[in-house]
Protein backbone atom coordinates (compact mmCIF):
# COMPACT_ATOMS: atom_id res chain seq x y z
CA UNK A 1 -7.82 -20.33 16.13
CA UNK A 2 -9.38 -17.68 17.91
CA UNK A 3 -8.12 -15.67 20.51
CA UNK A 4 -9.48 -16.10 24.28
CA UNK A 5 -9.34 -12.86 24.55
CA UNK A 6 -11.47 -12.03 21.36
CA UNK A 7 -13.97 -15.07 21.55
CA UNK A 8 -15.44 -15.37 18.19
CA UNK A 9 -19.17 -16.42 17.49
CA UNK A 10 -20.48 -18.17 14.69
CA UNK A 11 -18.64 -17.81 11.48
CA UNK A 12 -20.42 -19.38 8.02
CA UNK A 13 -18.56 -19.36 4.83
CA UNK A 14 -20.51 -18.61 1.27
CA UNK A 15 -19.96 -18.09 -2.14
CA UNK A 16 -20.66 -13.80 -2.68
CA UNK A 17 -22.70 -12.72 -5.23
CA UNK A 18 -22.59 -9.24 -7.25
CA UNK A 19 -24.49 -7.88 -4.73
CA UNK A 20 -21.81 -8.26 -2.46
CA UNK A 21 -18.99 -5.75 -4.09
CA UNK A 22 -19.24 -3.21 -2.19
CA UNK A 23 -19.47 -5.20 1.04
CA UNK A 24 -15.99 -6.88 -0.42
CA UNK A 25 -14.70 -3.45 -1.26
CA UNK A 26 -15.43 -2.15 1.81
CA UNK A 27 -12.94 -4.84 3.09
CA UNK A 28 -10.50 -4.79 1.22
CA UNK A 29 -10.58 -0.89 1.91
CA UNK A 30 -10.23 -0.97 5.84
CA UNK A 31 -8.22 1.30 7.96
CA UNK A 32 -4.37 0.52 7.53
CA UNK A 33 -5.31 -2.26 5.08
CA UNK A 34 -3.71 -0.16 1.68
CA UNK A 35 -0.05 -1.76 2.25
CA UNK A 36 -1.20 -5.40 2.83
CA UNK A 37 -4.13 -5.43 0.60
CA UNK A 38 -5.06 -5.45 -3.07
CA UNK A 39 -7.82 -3.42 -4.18
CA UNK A 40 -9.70 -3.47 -7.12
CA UNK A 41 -12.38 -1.26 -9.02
CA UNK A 42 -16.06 -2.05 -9.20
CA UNK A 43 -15.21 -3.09 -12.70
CA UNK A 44 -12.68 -5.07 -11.86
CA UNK A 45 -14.68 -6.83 -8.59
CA UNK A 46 -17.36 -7.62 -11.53
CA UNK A 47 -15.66 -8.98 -14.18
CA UNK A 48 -14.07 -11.68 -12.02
CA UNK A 49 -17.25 -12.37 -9.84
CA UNK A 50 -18.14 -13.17 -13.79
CA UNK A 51 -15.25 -15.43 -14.96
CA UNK A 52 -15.22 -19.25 -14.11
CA UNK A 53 -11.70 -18.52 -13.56
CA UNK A 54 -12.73 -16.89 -10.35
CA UNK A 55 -14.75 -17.40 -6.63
CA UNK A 56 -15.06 -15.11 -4.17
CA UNK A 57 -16.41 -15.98 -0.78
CA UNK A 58 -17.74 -14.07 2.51
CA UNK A 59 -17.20 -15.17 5.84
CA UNK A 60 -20.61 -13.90 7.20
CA UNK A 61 -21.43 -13.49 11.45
CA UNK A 62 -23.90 -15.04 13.19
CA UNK A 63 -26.24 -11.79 12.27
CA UNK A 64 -25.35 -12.00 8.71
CA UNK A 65 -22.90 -9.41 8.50
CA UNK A 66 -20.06 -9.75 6.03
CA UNK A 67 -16.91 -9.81 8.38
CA UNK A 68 -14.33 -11.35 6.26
CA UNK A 69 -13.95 -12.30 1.89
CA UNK A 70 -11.19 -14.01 -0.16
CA UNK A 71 -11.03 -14.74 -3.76
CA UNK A 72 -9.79 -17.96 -5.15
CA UNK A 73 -8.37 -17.80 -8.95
CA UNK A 74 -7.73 -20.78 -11.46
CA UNK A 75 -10.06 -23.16 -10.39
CA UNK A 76 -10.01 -24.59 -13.46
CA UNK A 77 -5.72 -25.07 -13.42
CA UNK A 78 -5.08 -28.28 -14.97
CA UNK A 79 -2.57 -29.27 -12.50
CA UNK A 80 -4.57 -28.33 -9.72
CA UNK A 81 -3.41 -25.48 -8.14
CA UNK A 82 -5.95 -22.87 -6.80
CA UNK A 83 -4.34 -19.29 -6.05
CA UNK A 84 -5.81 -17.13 -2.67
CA UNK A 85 -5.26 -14.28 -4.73
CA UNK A 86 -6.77 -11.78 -1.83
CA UNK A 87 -8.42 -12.47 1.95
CA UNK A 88 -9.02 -9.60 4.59
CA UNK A 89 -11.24 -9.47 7.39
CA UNK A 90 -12.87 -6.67 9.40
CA UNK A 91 -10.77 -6.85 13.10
CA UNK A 92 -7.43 -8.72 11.93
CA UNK A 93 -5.48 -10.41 15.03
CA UNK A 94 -8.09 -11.71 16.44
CA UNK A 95 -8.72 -14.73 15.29
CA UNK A 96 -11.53 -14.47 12.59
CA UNK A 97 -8.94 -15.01 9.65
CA UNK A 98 -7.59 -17.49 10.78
CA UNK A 99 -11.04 -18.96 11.02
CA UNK A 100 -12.68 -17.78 8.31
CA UNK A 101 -9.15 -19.64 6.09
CA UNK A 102 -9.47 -22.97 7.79
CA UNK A 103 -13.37 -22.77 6.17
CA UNK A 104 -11.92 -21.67 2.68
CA UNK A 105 -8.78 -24.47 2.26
CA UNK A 106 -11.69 -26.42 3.76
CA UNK A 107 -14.10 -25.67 0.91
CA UNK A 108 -10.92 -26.17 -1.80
CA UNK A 109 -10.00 -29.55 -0.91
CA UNK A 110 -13.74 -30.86 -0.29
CA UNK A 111 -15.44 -29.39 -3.12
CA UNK A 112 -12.41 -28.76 -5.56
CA UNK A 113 -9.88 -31.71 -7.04
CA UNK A 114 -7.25 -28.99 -6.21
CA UNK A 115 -3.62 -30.44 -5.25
CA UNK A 116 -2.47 -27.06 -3.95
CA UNK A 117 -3.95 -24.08 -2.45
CA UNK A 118 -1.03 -21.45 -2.79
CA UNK A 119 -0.72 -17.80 -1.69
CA UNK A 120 1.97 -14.93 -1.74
CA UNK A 121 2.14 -12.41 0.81
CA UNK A 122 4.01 -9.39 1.34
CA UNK A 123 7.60 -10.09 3.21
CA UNK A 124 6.73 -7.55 6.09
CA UNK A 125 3.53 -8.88 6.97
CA UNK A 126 3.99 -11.12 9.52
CA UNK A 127 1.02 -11.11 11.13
CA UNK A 128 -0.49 -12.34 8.06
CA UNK A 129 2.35 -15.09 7.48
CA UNK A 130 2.15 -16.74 10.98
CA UNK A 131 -1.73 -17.06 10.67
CA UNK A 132 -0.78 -19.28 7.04
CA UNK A 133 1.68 -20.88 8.93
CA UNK A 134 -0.52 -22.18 11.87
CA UNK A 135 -3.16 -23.59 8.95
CA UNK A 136 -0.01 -25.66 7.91
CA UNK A 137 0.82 -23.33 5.02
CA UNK A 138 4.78 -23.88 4.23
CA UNK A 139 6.84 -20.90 2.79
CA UNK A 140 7.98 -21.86 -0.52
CA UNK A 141 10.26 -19.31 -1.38
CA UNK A 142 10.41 -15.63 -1.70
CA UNK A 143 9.55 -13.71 -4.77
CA UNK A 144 11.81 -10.68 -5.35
CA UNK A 145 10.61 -7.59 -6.35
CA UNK A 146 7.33 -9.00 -7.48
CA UNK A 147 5.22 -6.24 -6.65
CA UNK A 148 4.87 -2.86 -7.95
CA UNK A 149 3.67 -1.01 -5.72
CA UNK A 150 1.68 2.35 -5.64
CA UNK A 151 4.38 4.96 -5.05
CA UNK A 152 6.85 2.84 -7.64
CA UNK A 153 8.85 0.45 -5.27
CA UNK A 154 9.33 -2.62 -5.77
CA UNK A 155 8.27 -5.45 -3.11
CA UNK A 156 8.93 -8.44 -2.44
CA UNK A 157 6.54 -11.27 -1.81
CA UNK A 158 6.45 -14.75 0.31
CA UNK A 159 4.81 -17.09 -1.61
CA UNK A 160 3.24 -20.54 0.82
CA UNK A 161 1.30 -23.46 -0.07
CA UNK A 162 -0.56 -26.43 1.57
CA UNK A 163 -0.81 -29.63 -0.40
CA UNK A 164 -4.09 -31.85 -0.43
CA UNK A 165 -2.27 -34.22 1.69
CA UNK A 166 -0.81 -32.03 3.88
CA UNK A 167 -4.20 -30.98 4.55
CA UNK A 168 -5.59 -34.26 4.88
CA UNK A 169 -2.80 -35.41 7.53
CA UNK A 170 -4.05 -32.03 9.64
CA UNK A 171 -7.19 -31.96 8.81
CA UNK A 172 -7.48 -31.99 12.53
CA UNK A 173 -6.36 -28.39 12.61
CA UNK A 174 -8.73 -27.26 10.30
CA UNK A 175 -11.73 -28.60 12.50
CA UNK A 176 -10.16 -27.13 15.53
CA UNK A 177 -10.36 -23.70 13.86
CA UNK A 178 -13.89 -23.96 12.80
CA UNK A 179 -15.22 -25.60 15.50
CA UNK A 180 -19.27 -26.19 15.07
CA UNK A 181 -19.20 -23.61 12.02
CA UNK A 182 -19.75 -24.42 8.73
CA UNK A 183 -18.84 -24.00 5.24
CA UNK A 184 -22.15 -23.77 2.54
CA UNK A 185 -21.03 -24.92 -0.80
């Protein structure tokens, strides 16, 4: 839900395209982003844009801009659970992410026959974990030392979930996020 004190205009989610790397690499590259954030190579960005396995999305602005991405991962899981494996946005804390996921669990459950849309998230990222939380994402339990990280320590990670029914009991708190705003298929 966005923040009065950051109102936040028009906010349209789409599936990306390979011309969009470098707009999604730019975001997943922002300023203080390197602890909370995966990054991946060009390589990388295009072999998964590529697999079926795969979606990546941009939250775009009313002007067009990309302002926010996330990639989804086993849409094809035969017990129909679809992994956030990474979401950033350009000005976290104010409300856009928050937005821009109420569009994307939106867009799983419509257009998907997904069960579960699941995440993990690092344990000191709280901004990041109360934003899930308000979407009526549920910590599920904590994964310990899960995540290697660049300088060789060892992280652990909160992994959440909303269930299709869960999300169909609150879908009410979805549409309050998005407000007018729309998702294209």
């Amino acid at each position: 839900m966005a923040n009065s004190r950051f109102p936040e205009p028009s906010l349209t989610l789409c599936r990306a395209e390979p011309a969009d790397i470098g707009a999604v690499m730019a975001l997943e590259r922002g300023e203080g982003f390197e602890a909370v954030v995966g990054r991946s190579s060009r390589a990388e960005h295009e072999d998964m844009l590529a697999s079926a396995r795969y979606a990546y999305f941009l939250g775009r602005d009313a002007a067009g801009k990309p302002v926010a991405f996330a990639i989804l991962r086993d849409l094809d899981d035969a017990h129909g659970n679809i992994y956030l494996k990474r979401v950033a946005v350009d000005w976290p804390g104010r409300g856009r992410g928050s937005k821009f996921l109420a569009l994307l669990i939106g867009w799983a459950f419509r257009e998907t026959s997904a069960h579960r849309v699941y995440l993990d998230c690092f344990d000191d990222n709280v901004r990041a974990e109360r934003a899930y939380e308000k979407l009526g994402l549920r910590r599920e339990g904590v994964l310990r030392g899960a995540y290697l990280a660049p300088d060789g320590r060892r992280r652990d990670l909160h992994l959440m979930a909303v269930t299709r029914p869960e999300w169909l009991a609150h879908r009410e708190t979805y549409t309050a996020s998005v407000g007018e705003d729309r998702a294209a298929p």
